[in-house]
N, C-alpha and C. Protein backbone atom coordinates (compact mmCIF):
# COMPACT_ATOMS: atom_id res chain seq x y z
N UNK A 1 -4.15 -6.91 -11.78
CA UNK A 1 -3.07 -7.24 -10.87
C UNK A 1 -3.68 -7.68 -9.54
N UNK A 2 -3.27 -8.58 -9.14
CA UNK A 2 -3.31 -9.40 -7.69
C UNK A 2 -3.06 -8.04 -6.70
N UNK A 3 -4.29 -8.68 -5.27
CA UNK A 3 -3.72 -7.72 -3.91
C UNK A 3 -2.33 -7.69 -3.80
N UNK A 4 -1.67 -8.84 -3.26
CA UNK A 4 -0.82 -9.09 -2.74
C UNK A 4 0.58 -8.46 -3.81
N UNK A 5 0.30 -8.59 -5.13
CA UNK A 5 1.43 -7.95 -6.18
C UNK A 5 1.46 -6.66 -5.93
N UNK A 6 0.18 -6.07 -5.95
CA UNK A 6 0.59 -4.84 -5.67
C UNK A 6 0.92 -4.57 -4.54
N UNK A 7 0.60 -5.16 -3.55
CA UNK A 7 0.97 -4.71 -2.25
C UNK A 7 2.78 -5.10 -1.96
N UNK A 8 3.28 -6.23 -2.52
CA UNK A 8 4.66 -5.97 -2.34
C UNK A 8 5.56 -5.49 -3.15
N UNK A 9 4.83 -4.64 -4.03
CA UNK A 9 5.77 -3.25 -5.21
C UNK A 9 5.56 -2.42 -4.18
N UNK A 10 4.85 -2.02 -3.27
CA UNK A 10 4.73 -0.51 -2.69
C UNK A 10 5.42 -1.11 -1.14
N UNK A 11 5.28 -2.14 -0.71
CA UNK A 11 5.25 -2.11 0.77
C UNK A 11 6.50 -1.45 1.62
N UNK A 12 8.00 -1.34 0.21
CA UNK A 12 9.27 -0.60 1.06
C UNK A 12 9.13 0.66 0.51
N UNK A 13 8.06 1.40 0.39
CA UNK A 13 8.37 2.48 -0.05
C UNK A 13 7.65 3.10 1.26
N UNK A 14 8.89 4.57 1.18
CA UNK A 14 8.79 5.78 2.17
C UNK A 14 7.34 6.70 1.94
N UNK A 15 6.58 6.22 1.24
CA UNK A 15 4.97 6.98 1.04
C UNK A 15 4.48 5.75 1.86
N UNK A 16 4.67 4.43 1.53
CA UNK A 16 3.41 3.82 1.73
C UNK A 16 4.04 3.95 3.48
N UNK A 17 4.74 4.06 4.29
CA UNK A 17 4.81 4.02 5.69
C UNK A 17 4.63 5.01 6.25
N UNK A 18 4.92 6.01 5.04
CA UNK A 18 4.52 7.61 6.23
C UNK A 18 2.95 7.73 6.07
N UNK A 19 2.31 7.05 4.97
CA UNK A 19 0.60 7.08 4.78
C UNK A 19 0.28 6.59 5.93
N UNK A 20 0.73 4.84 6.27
CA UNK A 20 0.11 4.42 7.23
C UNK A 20 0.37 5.18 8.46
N UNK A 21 1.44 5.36 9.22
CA UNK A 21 2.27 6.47 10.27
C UNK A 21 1.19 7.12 10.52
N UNK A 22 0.65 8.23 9.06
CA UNK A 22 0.01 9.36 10.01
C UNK A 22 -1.64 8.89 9.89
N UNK A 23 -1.93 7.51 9.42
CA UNK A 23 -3.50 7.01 10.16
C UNK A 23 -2.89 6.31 11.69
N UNK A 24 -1.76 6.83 12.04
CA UNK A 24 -1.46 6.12 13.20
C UNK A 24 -1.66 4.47 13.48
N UNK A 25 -0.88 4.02 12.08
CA UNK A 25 -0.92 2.09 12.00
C UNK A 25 0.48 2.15 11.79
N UNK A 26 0.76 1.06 11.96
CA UNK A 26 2.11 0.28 12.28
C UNK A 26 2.49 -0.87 10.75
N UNK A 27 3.17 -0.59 10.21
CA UNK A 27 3.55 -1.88 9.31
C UNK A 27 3.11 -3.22 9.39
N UNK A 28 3.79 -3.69 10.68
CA UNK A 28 3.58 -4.74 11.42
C UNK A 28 2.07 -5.29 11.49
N UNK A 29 0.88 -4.22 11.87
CA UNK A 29 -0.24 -4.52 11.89
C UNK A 29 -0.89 -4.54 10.53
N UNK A 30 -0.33 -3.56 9.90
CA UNK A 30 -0.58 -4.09 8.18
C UNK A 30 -0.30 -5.17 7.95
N UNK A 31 1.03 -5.78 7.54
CA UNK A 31 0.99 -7.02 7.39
C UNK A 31 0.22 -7.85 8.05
N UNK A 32 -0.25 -7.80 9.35
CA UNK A 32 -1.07 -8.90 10.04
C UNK A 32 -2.32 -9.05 9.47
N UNK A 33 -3.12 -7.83 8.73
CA UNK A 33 -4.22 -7.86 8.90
C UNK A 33 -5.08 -7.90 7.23
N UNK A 34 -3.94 -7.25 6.22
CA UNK A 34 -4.52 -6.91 4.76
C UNK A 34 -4.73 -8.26 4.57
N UNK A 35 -4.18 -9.58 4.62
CA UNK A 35 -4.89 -10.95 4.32
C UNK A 35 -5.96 -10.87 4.28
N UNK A 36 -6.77 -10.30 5.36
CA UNK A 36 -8.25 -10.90 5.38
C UNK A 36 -8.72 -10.41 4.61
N UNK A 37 -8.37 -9.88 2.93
CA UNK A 37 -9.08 -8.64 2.21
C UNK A 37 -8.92 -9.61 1.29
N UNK A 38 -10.09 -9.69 0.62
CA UNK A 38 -9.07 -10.46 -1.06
C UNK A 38 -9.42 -9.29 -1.98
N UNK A 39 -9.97 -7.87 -2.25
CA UNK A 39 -9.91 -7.10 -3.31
C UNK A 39 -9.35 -5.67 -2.81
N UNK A 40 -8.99 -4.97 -3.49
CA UNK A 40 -8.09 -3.81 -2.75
C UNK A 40 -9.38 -2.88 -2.23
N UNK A 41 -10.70 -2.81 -3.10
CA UNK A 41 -11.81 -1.82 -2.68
C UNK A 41 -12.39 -2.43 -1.48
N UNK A 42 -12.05 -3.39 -1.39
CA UNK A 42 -12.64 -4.11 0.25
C UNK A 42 -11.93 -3.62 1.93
N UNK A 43 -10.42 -3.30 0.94
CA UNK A 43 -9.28 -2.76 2.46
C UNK A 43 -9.84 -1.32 3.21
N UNK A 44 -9.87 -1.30 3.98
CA UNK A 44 -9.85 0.17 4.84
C UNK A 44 -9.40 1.10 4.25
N UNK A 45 -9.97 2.14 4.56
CA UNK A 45 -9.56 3.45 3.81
C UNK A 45 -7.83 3.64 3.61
N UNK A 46 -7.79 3.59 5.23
CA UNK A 46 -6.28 3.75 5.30
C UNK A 46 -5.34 3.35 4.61
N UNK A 47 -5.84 1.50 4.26
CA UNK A 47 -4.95 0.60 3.89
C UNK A 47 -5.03 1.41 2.13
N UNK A 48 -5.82 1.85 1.48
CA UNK A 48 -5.89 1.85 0.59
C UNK A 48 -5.14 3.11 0.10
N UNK A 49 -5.62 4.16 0.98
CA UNK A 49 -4.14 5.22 0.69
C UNK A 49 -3.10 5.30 0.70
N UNK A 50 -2.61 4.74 1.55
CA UNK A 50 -0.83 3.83 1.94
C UNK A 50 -0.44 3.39 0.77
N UNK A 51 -1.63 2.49 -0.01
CA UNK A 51 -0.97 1.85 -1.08
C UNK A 51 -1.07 2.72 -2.06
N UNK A 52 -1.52 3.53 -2.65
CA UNK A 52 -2.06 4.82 -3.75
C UNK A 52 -0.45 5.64 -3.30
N UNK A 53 -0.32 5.78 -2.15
CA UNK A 53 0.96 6.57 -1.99
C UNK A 53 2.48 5.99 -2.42
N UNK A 54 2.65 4.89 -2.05
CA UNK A 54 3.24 4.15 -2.93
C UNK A 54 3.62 3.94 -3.82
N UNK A 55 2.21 3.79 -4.95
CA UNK A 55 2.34 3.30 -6.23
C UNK A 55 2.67 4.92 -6.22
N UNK A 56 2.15 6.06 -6.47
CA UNK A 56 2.88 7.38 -6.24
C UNK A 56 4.23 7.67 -6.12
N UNK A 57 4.87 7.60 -5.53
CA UNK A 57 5.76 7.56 -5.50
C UNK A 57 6.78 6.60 -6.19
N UNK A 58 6.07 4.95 -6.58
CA UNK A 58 7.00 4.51 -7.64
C UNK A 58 6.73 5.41 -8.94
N UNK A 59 5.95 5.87 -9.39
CA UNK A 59 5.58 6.45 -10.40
C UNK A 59 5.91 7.58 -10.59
N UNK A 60 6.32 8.50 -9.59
CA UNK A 60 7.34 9.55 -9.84
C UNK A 60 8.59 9.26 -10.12
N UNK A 61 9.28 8.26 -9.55
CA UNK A 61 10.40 7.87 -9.43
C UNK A 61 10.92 6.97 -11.33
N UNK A 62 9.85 6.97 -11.44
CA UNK A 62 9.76 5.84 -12.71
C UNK A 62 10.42 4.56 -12.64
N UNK A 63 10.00 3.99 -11.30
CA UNK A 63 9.83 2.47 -11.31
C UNK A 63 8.83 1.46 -11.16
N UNK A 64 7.43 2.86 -11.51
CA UNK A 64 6.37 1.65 -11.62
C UNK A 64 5.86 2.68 -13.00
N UNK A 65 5.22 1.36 -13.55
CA UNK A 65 3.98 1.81 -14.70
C UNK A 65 2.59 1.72 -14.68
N UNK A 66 1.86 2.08 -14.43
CA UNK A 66 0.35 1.78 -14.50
C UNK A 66 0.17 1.63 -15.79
N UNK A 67 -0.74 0.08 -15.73
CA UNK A 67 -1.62 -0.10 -16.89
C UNK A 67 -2.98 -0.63 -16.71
């Protein structure tokens, strides 16, 4: 799966903003800045837990599947 796919399955979810929140980042600066990444092991720690929380939370919810 593509950065960017995964990144807009998680980006309205209430994990991936309270992840970023408490590294003290802003949405806004997320979006500005994950471009410059093209593989997810390349993003900042932060960026990368935000998104793990996310997919977390779709996956409790059972609206995402990992494969």
């Amino acid at each position: 799966m593509k950065l960017h796919d995964r990144i807009n399955r998680v980006i309205n979810t209430a994990a991936f903003e309270e992840s970023l929140s408490k590294s003290g980042m802003e949405l806004f600066d997320f979006q500005c800045e994950w471009p410059k990444y093209s593989q997810f092991d390349d993003l900042p720690e932060a960026y990368r837990k935000a998104i793990e929380a996310g997919e977390s939370e779709l996956f409790r919810t059972g609206e995402l599947t990992l494969v």
